[in-house]
Protein backbone atom coordinates (compact mmCIF):
# COMPACT_ATOMS: atom_id res chain seq x y z
CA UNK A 1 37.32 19.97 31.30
CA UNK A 2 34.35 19.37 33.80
CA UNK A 3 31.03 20.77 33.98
CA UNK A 4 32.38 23.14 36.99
CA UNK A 5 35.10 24.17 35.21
CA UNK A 6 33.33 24.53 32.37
CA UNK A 7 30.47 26.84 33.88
CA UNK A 8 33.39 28.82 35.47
CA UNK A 9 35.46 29.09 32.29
CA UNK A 10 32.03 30.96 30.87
CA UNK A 11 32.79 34.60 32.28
CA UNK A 12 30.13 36.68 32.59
CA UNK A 13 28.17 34.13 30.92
CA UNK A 14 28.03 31.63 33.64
CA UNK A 15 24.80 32.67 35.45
CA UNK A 16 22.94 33.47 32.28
CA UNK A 17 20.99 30.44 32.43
CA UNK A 18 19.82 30.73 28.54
CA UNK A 19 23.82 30.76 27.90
CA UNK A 20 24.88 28.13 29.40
CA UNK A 21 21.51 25.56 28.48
CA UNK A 22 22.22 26.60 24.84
CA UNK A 23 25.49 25.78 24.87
CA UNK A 24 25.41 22.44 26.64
CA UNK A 25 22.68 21.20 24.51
CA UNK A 26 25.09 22.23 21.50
CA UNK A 27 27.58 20.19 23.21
CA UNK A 28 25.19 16.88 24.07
CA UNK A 29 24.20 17.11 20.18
CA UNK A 30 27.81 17.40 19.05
CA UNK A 31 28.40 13.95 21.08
CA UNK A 32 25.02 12.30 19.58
CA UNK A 33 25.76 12.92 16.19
CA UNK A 34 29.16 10.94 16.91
CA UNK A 35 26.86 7.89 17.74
CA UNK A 36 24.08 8.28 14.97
CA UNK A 37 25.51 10.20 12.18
CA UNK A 38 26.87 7.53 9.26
CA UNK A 39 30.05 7.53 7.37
CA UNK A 40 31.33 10.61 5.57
CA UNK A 41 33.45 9.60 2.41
CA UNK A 42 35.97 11.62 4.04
CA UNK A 43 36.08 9.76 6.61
CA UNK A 44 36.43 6.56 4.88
CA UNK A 45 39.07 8.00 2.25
CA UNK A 46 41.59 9.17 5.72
CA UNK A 47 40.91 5.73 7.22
CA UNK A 48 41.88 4.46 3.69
CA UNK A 49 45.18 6.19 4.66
CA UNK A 50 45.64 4.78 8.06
CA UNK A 51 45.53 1.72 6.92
CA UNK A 52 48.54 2.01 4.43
CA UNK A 53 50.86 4.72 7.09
CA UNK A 54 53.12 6.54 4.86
CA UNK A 55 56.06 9.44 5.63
CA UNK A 56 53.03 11.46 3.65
CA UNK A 57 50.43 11.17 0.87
CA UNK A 58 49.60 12.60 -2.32
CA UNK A 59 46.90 14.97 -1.36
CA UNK A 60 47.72 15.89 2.62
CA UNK A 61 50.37 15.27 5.08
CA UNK A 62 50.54 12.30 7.31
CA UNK A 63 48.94 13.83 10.12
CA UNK A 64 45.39 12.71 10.19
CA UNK A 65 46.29 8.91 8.73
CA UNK A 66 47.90 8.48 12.55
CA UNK A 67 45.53 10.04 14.29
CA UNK A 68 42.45 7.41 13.29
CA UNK A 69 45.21 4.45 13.27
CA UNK A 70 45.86 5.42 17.03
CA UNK A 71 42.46 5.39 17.69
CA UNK A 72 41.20 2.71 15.93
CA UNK A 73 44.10 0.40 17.03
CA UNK A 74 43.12 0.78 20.25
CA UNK A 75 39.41 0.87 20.10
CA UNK A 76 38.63 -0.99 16.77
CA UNK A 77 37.64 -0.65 13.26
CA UNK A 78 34.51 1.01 13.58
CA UNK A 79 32.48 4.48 12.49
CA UNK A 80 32.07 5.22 15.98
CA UNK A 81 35.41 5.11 16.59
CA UNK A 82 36.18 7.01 13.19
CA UNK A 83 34.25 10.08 14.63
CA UNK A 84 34.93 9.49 18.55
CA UNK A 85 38.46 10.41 17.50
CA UNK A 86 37.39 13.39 15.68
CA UNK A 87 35.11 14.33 18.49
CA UNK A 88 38.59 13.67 21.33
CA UNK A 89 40.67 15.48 19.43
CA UNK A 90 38.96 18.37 18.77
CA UNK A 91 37.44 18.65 22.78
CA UNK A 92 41.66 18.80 23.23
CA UNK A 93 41.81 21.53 20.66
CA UNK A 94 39.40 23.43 22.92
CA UNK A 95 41.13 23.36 26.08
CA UNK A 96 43.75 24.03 24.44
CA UNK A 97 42.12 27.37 23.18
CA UNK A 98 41.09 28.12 26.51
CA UNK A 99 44.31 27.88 27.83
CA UNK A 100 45.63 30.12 25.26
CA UNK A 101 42.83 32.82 25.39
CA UNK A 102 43.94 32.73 29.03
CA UNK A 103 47.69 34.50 28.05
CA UNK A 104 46.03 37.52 26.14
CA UNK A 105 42.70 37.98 27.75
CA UNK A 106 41.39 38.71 31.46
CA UNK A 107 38.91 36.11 32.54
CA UNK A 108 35.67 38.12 31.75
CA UNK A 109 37.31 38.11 28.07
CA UNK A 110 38.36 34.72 28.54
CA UNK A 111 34.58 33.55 28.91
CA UNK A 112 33.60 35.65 25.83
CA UNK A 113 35.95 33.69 23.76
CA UNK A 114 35.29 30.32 24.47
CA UNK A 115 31.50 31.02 24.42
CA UNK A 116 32.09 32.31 20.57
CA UNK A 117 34.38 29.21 19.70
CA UNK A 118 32.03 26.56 21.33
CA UNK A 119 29.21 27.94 19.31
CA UNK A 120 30.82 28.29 16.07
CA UNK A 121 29.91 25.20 13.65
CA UNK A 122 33.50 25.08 12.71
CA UNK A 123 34.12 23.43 16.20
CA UNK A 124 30.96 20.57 14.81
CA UNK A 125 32.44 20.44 11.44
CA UNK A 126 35.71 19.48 13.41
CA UNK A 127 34.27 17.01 16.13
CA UNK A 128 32.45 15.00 13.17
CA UNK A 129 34.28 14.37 10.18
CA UNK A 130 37.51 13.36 9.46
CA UNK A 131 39.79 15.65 8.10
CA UNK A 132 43.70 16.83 7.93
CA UNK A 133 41.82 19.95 9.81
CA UNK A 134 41.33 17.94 12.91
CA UNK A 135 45.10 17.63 13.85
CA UNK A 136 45.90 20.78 12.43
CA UNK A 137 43.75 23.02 14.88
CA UNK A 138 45.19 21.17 17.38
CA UNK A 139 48.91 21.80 17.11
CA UNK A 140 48.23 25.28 15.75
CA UNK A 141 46.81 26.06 19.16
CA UNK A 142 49.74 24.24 20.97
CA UNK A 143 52.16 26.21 18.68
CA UNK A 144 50.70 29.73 20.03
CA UNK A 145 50.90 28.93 23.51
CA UNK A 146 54.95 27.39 23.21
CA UNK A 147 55.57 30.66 20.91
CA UNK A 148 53.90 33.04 23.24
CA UNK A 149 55.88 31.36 26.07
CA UNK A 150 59.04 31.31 24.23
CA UNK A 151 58.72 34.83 23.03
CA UNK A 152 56.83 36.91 25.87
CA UNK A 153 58.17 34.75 29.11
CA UNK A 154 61.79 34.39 27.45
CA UNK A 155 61.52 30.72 28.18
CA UNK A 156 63.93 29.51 26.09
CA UNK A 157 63.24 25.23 25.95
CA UNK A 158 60.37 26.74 24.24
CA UNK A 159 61.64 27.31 21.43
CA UNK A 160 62.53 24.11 20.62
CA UNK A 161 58.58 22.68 21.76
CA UNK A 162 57.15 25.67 19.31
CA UNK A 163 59.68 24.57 16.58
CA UNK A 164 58.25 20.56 16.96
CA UNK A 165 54.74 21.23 17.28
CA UNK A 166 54.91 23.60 14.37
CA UNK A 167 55.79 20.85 12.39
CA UNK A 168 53.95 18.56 13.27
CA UNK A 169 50.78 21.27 12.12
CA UNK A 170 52.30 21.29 8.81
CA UNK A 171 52.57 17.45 8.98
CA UNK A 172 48.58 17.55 9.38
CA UNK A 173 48.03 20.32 6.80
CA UNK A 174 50.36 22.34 4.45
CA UNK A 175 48.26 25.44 6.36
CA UNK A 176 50.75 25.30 9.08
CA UNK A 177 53.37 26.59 7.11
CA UNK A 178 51.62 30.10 8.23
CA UNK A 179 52.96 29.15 11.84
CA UNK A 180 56.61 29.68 11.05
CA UNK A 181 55.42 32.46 8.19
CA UNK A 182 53.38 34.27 11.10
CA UNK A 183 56.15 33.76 13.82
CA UNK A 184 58.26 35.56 11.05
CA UNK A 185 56.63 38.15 10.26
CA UNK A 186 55.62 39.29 13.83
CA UNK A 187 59.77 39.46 14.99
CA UNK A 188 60.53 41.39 11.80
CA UNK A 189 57.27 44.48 12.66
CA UNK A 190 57.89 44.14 16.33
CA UNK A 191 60.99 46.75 17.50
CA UNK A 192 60.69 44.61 20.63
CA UNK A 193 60.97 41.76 20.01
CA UNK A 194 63.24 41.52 17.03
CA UNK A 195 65.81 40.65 18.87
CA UNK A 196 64.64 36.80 18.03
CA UNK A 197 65.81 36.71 14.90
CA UNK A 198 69.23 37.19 15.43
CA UNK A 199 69.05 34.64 18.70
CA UNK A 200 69.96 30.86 18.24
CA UNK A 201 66.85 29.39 19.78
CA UNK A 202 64.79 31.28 17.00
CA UNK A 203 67.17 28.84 14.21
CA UNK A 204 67.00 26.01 16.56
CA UNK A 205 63.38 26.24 16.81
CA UNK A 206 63.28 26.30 12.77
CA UNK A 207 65.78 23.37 12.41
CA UNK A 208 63.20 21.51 14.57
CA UNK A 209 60.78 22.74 12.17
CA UNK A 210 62.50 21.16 9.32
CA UNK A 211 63.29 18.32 11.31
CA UNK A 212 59.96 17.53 12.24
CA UNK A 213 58.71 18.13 8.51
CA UNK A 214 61.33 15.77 6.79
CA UNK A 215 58.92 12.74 6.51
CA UNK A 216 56.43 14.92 4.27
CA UNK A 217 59.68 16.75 2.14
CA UNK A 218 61.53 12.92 2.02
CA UNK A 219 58.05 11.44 0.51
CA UNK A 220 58.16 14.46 -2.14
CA UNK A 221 61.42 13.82 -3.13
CA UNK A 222 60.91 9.91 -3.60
CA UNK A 223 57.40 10.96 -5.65
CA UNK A 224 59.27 14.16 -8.00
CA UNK A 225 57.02 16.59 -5.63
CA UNK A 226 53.70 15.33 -6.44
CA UNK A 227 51.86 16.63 -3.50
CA UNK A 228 54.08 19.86 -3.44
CA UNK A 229 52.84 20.66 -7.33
CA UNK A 230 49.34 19.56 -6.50
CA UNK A 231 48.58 22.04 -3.68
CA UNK A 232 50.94 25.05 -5.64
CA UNK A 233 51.23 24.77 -9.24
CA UNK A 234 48.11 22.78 -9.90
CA UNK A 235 45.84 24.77 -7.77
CA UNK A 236 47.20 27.63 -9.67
CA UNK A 237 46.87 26.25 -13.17
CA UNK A 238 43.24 25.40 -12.18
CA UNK A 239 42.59 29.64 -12.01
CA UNK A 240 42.86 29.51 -16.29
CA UNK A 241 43.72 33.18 -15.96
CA UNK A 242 42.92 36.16 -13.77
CA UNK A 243 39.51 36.67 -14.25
CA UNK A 244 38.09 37.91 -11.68
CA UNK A 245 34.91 36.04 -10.31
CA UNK A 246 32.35 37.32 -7.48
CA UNK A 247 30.06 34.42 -7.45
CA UNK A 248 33.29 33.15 -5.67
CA UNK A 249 34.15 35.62 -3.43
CA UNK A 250 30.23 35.66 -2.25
CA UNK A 251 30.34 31.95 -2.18
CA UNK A 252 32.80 32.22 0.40
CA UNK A 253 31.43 34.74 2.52
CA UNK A 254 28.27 32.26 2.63
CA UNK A 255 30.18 29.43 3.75
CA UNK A 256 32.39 31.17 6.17
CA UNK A 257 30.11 33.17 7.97
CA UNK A 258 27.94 29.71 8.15
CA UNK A 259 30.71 27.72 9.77
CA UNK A 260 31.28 31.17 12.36
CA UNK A 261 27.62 31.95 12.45
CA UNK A 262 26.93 34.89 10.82
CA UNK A 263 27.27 36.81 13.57
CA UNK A 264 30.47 36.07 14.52
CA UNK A 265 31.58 36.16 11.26
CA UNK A 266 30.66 40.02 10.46
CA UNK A 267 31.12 40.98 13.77
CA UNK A 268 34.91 39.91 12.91
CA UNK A 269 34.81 41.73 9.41
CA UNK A 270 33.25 44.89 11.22
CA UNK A 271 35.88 45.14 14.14
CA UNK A 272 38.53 44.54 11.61
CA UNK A 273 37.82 47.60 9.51
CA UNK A 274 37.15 49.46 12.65
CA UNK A 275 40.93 49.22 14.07
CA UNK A 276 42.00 49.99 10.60
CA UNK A 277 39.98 52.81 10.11
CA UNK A 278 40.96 54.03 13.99
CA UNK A 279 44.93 52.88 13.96
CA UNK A 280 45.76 52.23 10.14
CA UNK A 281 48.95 50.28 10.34
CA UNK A 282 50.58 52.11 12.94
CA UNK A 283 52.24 48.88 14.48
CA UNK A 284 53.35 50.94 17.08
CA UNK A 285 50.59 52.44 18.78
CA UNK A 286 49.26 48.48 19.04
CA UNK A 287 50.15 46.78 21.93
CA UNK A 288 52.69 43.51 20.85
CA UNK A 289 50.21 40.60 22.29
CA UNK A 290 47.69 42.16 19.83
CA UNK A 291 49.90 42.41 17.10
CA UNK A 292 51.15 38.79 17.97
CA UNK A 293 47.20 37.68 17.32
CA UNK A 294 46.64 39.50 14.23
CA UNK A 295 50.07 37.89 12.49
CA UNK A 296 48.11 34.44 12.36
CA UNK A 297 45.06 35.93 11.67
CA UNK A 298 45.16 38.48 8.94
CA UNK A 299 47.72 37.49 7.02
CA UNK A 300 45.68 34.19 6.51
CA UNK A 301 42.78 35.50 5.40
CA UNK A 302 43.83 38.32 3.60
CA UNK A 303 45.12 35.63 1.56
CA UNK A 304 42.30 33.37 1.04
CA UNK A 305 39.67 36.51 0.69
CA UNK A 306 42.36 37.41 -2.26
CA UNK A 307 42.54 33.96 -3.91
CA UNK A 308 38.62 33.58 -3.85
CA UNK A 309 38.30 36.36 -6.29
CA UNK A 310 40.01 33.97 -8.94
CA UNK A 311 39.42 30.71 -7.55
CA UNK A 312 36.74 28.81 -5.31
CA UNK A 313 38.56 28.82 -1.60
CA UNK A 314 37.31 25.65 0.35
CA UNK A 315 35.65 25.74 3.69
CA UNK A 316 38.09 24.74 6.35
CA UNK A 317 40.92 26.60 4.44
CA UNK A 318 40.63 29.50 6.75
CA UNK A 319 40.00 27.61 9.87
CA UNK A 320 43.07 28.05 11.72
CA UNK A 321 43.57 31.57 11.36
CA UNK A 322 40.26 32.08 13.75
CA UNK A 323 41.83 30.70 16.76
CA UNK A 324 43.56 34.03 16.78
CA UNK A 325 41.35 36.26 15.82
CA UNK A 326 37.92 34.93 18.06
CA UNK A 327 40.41 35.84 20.91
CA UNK A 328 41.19 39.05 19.13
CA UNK A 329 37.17 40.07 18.37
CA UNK A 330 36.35 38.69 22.23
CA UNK A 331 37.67 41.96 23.44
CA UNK A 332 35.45 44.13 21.61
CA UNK A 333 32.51 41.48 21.17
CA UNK A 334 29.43 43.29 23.07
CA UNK A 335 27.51 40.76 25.66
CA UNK A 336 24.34 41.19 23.55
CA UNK A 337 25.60 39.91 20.30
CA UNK A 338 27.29 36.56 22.02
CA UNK A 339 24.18 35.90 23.10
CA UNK A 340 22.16 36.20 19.72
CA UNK A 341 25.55 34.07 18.43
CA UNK A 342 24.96 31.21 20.88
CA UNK A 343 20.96 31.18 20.22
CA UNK A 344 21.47 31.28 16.38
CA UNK A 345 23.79 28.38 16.94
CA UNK A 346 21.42 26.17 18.86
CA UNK A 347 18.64 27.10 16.07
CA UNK A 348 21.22 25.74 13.21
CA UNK A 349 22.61 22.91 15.52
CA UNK A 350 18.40 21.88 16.09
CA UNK A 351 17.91 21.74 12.37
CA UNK A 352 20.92 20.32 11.87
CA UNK A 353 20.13 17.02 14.19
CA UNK A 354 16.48 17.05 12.65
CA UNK A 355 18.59 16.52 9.45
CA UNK A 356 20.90 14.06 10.24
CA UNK A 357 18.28 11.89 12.34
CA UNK A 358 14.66 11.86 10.22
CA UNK A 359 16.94 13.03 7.22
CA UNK A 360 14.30 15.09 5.63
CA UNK A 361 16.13 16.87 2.67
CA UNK A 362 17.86 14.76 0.34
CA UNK A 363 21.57 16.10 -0.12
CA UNK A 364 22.13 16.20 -3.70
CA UNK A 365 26.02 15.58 -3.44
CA UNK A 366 28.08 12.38 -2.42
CA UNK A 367 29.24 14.51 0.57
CA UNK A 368 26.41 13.23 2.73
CA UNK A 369 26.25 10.32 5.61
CA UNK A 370 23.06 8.57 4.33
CA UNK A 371 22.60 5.23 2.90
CA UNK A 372 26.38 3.95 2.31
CA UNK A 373 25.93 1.01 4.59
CA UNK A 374 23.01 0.02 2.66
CA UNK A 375 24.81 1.07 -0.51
CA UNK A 376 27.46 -2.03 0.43
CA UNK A 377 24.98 -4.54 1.52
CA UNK A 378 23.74 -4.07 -2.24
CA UNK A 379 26.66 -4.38 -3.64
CA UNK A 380 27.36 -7.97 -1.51
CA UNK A 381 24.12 -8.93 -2.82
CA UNK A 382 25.02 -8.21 -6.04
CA UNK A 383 28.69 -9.81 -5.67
CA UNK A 384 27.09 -13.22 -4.62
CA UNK A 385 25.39 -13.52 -8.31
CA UNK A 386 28.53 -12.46 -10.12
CA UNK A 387 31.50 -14.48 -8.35
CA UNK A 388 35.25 -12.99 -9.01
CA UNK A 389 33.78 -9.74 -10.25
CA UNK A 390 36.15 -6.53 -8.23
CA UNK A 391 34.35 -3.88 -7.69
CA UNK A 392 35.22 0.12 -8.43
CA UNK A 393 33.52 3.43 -9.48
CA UNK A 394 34.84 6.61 -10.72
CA UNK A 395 33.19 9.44 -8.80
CA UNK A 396 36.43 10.58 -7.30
CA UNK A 397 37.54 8.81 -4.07
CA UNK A 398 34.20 9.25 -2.63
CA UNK A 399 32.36 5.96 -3.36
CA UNK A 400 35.50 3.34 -4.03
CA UNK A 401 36.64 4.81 -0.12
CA UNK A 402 33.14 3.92 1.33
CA UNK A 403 32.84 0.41 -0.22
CA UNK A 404 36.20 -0.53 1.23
CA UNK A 405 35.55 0.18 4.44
CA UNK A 406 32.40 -1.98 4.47
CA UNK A 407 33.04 -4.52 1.95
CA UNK A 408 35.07 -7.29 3.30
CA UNK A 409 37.53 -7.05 0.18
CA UNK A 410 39.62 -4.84 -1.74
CA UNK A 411 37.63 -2.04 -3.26
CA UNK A 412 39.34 0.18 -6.92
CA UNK A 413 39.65 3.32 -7.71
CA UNK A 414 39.01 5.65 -11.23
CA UNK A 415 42.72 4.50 -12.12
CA UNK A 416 40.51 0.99 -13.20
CA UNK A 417 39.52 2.78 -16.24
CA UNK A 418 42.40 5.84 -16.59
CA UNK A 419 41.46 8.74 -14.47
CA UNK A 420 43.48 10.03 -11.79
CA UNK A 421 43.05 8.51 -8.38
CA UNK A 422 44.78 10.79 -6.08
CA UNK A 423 46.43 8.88 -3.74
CA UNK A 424 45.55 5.28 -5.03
CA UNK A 425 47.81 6.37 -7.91
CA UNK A 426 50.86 6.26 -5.95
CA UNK A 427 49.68 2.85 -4.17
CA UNK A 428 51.56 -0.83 -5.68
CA UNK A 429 49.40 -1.11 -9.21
CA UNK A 430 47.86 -4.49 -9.08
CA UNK A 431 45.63 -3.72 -12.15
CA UNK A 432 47.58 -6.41 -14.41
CA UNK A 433 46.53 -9.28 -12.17
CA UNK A 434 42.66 -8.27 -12.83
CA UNK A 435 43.06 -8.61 -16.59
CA UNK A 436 40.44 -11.06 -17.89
CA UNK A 437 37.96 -10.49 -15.00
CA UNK A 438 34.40 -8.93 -14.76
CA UNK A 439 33.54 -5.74 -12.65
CA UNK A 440 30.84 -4.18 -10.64
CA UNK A 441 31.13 -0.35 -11.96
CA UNK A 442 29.07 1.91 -9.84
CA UNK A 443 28.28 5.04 -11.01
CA UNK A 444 26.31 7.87 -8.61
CA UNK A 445 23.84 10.15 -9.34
CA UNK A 446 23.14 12.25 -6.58
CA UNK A 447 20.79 14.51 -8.24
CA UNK A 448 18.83 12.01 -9.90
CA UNK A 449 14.97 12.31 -11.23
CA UNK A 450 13.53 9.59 -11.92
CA UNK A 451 14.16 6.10 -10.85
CA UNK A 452 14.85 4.08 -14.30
CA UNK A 453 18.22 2.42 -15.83
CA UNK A 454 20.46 5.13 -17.52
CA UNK A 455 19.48 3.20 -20.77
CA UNK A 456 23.76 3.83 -21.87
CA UNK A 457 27.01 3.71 -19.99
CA UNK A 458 30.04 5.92 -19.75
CA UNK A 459 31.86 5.57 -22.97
CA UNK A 460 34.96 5.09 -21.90
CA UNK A 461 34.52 1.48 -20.11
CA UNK A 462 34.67 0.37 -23.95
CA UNK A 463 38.70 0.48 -24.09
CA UNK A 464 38.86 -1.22 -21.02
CA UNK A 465 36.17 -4.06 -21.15
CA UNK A 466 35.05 -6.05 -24.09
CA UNK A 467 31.23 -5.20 -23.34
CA UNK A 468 29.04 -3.78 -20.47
CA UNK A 469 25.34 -4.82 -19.21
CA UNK A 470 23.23 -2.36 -17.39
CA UNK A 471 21.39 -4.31 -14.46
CA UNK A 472 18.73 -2.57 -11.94
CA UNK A 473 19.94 0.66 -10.47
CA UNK A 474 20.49 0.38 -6.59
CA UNK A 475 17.89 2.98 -5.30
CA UNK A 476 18.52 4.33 -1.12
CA UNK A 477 15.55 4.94 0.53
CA UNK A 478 14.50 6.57 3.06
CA UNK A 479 10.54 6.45 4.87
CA UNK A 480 9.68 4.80 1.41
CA UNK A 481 11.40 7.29 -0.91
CA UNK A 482 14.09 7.20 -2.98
CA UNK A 483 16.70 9.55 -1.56
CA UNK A 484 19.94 8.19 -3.20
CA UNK A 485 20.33 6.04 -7.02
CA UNK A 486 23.81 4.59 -8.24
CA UNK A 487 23.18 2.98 -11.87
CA UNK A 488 25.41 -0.08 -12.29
CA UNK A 489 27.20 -2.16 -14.89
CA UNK A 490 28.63 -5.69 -15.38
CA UNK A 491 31.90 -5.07 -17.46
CA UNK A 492 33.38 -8.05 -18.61
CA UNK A 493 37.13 -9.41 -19.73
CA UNK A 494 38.69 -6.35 -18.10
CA UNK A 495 41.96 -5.18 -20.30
CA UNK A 496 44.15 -2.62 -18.11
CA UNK A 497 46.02 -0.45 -19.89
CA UNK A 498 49.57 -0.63 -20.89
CA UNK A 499 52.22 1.97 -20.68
């Protein structure tokens, strides 16, 4: 989209100079922090995946793994390619959105829409780190437009685009099962449009569906549904009962209404309840475009508001269910409060590339983008003195993932030493050819206090290795302070385990 179009795809925002300056500087940091922001583990952990293409994986569909292999095929191995792909893919997602908002909306609405998605953080979080999210929220968008053509123009070939690019959103994320779901439950409230489900394109469209899916059901099947269990059954026998918890719910609140803006976010929740409170659920009396928003809206959050009573509900669960409803809220959405949404925006987007550029505030989590390069060229310095040694940790995926993207050789996983390993459990097992050697174990500790040895080591290296040394911790720094410690241990005559 050019700047022209751009400024005329703004609405009634285009000659409000403090608009449209906001915005664009939103927009120029969005594309700086692609050049200067490091590494995200997640970012390292989905390029892990690209590099081993699979018909799916343990954790997430295929989706994302051939997204960065596209990219990174074509333009190289590098970070900057890593979140240029993030950052192309989700610009697409936008137009995209425009050119939906542009089927239910008039243009003055049209503007009001786009202004609240380009000012969201969601749209950052999207155009910066790698994620199954990333694909998703692009053929969720692509789905609406083929359904709304399919369904409202009668254009039957439709059908059959809607029915492949739905699955190809559930081939990025299990979330886009809520396409077909949401497609579903619109025919069966709408008197008009019923008609669908009794019409062959409607079946054809979800043989497509299935079709398009098979890779990700075919991998289940070969692994006895281990990613199937792990996003159902195991997220529900993580709940330990039906306890209600509000720290939760209010958790979530915070984090969705940051990644809307707050204003955007309870300006949502407030024109929700008011077309309750005015129409109740009179289908009815609501015209069938609007009802056709609100099926892949509601239903999704509704869900996720219900689950985080009983169980923490990530971020970028919800994501895709706001396409719909920003076009939705941009109807009722007065002029004034758009404004205070983009201006809050730039304020959080400011701080935000204060953050990320003099990195001020040490982020007590391995979820951050400082010091992993220097991290690795530790651990080659430290790899030179003990020749043969492999290298893992155990702090999830999160470290392991970053070291093998820098380190010039294979990097292991918790599975070294027992513990699960998401996907790297379900890669060839090589452990019996390291029996005998010594290991680097690195161990984070991102809320450290003090900068000393740990004086001990995590019992459980003693079934595995026949003793462990403690050398210097590696210490990040940042302006002459420590900002990030990993303690680490030579284990020697490594002894996998035996089944």
């Amino acid at each position: 989209m050019s700047l022209q179009k751009l400024l005329s795809a703004l609405g009634n925002f285009r000659n409000d100079r403090l608009v449209v300056w906001s915005l664009a500087i939103i927009i120029l940091l969005r594309i700086l922090f692609t050049g200067v922001m490091g590494l995200m583990p997640q970012d390292a952990y989905y390029f892990f995946y690209s590099q081993h293409l699979a018909l799916s994986y343990f954790d997430h569909p295929p989706g994302i793994a051939y997204m960065l292999r596209l990219f990174t095929s074509i333009f190289g191995e590098h970070v900057f390619v890593i979140k240029f792909a993030d950052l192309f893919v989700t610009a697409i997602s936008t137009i995209a959105f425009y050119k939906l908002t542009r089927l239910f909306v008039n243009n003055e609405k049209q503007g009001n829409a786009l202004v609240l998605l380009l000012s969201t953080f969601m749209v950052t979080i999207l155009s910066l780190v790698s994620t199954p999210d990333v694909p998703l929220m692009l053929c969720w968008t692509l789905s609406l437009i083929a359904l709304y053509k399919a369904i409202f123009l009668d254009k039957k070939s439709y059908w059959l685009l809607a029915g492949l690019l739905m699955g190809l959103a559930f081939d990025s994320k299990y979330t886009g099962v809520f396409l077909p779901l949401g497609l579903t439950l619109f025919l069966l409230i709408s008197v008009t449009y019923r008609k669908h489900l009794f019409s062959v394109w409607y079946w054809l469209s979800a043989l497509i569906f299935i079709i398009t899916i098979s890779p990700v059901i075919i991998w289940n099947v070969q692994n006895k549904f281990a990613s199937f269990r792990f996003q159902t059954t195991g997220r529900v026998g993580e709940i330990g009962g039906l306890h209600i918890n509000f720290e939760n719910f209010f958790g979530v609140v915070g984090h969705q209404s940051a990644i809307l803006i707050p204003i955007l976010f309870f300006g949502l929740a407030f024109f929700v309840f008011k077309s309750v409170k005015k129409n109740g659920f009179r289908i009815a009396v609501i015209p069938s475009t609007t009802v056709f928003l609100l099926c892949f809206f509601l239903p999704l959050i509704t869900l996720f508001i219900t689950i985080s009573f009983f169980y923490w509900v990530k971020l970028n669960w919800m994501m895709p269910a706001y396409i719909t409803g920003i076009i939705w809220v941009s109807s009722f959405f007065p002029v004034k409060w758009i404004r205070y949404q983009v201006l809050v925006s730039l304020v959080i987007h400011l701080a935000l590339a204060f953050e990320i550029i003099f990195y001020p505030f040490q982020v007590k989590s391995d979820d951050t983008w400082y010091g992993w390069e220097d991290l690795a060229k530790e651990v080659k310095n430290i790899q030179t003195k003990h020749p043969g040694a492999f290298v893992f940790a155990s702090d999830g995926y999160k470290t392991s993932a970053v070291l093998d993207f820098y380190l010039d050789e294979k990097v292991y996983h918790p599975n070294v030493i027992g513990e699960e390993a998401l996907q790297m459990d379900f890669m060839p097992n090589d452990l019996p050819a390291l029996a005998g050697k010594q290991a680097i174990f690195l161990d984070s500790s991102p809320s450290f206090k003090d900068e000393n040895k740990a004086g001990s080591y995590p019992p459980k290296l003693n079934a595995y290795f026949s003793s462990v040394e403690e050398l210097d911790p590696i210490l990040i720094k940042c302006r002459g302070k420590s900002v990030r410690k990993f303690f680490v241990y030579i284990c020697k005559n490594y002894q996998p385990a035996t089944k």
